[in-house]
Protein backbone atom coordinates (compact mmCIF):
# COMPACT_ATOMS: atom_id res chain seq x y z
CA UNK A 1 0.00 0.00 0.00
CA UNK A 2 1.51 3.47 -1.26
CA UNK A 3 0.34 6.83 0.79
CA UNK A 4 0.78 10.51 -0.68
CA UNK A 5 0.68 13.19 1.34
CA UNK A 6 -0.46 16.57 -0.27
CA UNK A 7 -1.13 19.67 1.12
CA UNK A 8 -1.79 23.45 1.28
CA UNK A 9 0.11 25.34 3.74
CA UNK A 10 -0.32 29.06 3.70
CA UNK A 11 1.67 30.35 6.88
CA UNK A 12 4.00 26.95 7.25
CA UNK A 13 1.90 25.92 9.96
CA UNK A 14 0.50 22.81 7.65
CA UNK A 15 3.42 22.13 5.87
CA UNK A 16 4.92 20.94 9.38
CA UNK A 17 2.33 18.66 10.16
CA UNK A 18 2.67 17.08 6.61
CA UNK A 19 6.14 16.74 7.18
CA UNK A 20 5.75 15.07 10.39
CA UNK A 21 2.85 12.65 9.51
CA UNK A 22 5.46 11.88 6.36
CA UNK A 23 8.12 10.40 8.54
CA UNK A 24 5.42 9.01 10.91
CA UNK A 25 3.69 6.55 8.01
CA UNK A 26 6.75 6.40 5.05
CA UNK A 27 4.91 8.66 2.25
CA UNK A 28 5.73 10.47 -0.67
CA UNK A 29 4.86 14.34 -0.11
CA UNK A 30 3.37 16.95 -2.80
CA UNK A 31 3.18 20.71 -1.95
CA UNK A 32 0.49 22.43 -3.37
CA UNK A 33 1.80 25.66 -4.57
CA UNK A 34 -0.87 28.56 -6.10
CA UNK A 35 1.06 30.28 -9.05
CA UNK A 36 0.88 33.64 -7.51
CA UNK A 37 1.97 32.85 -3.63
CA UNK A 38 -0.71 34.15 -0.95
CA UNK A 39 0.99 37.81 0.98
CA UNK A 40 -0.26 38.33 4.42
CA UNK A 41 -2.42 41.14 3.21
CA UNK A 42 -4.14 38.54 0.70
CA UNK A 43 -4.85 36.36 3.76
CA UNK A 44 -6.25 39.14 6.01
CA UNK A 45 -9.72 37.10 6.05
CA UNK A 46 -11.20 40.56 8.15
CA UNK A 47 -10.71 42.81 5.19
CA UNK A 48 -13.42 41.79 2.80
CA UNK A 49 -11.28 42.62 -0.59
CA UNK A 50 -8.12 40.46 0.29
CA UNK A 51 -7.83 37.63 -2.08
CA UNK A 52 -8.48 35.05 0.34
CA UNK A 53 -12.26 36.50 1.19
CA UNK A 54 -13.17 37.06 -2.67
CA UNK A 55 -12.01 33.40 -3.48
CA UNK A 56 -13.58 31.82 -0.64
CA UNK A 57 -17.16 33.58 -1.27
CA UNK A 58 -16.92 32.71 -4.51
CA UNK A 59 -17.48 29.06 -4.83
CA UNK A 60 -16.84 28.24 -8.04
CA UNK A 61 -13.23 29.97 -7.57
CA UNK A 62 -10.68 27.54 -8.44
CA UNK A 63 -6.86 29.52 -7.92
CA UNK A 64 -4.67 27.76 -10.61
CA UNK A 65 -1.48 25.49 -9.23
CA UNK A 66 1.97 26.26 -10.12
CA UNK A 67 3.42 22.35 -10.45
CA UNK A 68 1.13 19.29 -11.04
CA UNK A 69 1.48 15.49 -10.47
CA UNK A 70 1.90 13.10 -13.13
CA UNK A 71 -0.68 10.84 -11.54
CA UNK A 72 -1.94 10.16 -8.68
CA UNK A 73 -2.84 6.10 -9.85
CA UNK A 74 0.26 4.55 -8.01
CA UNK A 75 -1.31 5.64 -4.70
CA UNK A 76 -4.18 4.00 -2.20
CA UNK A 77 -4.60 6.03 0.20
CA UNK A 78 -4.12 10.59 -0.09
CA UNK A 79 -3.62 12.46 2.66
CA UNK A 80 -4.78 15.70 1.88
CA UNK A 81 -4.33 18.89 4.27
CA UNK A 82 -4.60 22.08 4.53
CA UNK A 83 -5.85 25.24 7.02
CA UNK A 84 -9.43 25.95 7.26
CA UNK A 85 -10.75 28.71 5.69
CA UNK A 86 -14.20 30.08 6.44
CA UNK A 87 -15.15 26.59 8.17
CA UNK A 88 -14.41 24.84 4.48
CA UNK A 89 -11.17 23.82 2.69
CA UNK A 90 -9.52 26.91 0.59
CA UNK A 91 -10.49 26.70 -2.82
CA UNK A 92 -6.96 25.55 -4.21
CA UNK A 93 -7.71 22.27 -2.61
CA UNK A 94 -10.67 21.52 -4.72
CA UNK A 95 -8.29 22.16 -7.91
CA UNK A 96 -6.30 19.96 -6.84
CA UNK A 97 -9.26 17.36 -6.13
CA UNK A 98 -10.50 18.26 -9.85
CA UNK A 99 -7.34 17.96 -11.57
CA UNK A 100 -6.83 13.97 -10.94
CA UNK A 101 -9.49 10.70 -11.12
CA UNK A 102 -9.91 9.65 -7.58
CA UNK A 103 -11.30 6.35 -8.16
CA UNK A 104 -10.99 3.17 -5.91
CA UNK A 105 -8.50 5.69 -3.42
CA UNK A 106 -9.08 6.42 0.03
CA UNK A 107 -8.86 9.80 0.98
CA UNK A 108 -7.72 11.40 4.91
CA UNK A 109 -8.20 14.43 5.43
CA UNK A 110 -6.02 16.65 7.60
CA UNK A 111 -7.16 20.08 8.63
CA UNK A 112 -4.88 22.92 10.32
CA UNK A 113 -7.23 25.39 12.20
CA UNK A 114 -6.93 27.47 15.90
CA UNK A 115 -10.57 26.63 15.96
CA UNK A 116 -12.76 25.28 13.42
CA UNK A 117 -13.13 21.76 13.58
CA UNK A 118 -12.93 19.03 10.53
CA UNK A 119 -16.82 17.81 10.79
CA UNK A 120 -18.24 20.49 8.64
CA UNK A 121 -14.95 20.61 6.25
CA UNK A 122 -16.05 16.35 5.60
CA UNK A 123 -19.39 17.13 5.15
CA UNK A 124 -18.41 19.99 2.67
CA UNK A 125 -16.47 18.08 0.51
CA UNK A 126 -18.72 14.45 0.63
CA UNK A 127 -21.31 16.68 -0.58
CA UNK A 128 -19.26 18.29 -3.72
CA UNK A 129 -17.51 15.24 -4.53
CA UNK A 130 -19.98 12.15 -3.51
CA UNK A 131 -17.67 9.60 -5.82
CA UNK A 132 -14.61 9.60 -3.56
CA UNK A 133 -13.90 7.62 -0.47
CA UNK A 134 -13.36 9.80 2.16
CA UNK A 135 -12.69 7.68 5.06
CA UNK A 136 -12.05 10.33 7.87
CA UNK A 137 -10.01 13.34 9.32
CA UNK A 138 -8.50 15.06 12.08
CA UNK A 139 -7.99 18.78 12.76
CA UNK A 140 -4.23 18.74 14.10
CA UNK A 141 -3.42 21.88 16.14
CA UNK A 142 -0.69 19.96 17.94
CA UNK A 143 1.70 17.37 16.42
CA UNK A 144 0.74 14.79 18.69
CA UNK A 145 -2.16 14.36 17.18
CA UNK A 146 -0.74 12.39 14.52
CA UNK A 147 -0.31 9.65 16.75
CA UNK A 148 -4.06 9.70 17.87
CA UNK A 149 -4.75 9.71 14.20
CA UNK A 150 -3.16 7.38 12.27
């Protein structure tokens, strides 16, 4: 059984719990990178005309990425994580989602949030994409909870 890890990680935060869960089960690891890279002031989510707010009220916004996979067919199971934005995955994560055929894979979801929990970001993304296997997730806000996890 081969694992990928991919993620989002707009402040680091994520990209150190991917790296951690990546020596915890042996997995290859994918950054998701937008081509134009997110500023603080586009991720001020309390000023309504950063980038982040217009994206994420706009729900059929879909910010391109800069490097793709090949495939994602030599994998069973993708981790996918990333910070929670306005209680649902940031946009850039559903490119990525739409970008490969998901079929017979099961999909983990790990969330990176001072808050918001993962419930509402499963239900959010069973309901837009009802053909993939999402078997669970965890909102990590502490490394630990790897271990808890997996």
């Amino acid at each position: 059984m081969k694992n990928l890890i991919v993620y989002f990680s707009a402040s680091g935060v994520t990209r150190r719990v991917a790296e951690s869960l990546k020596e915890k089960i042996n997995a290859d690891i994918f950054e998701i990178k937008p081509i134009k890279e997110y500023t603080s002031e586009d991720l001020d989510w309390t000023n309504d005309n950063s980038r982040s707010s217009i994206e994420m009220k706009d729900k059929t916004s879909r910010p391109e990425i800069k490097e793709k996979l090949d495939s994602i067919s030599e994998y069973d199971t993708i981790y996918i994580g990333f910070p929670i934005w306005w209680y649902v995955c940031p946009h850039i994560i559903n490119t990525f989602i739409e970008s490969y055929d998901f079929t017979n894979k099961t999909v983990r979801v790990f969330c990176t949030s001072g808050s918001s929990g993962v419930d509402h970001v499963l239900d959010d993304l069973r309901k837009t994409y009802p053909n993939i296997n999402f078997k669970d997730g965890k909102r990590i806000g502490r490394i630990e909870d790897i271990d808890t996890w997996i």
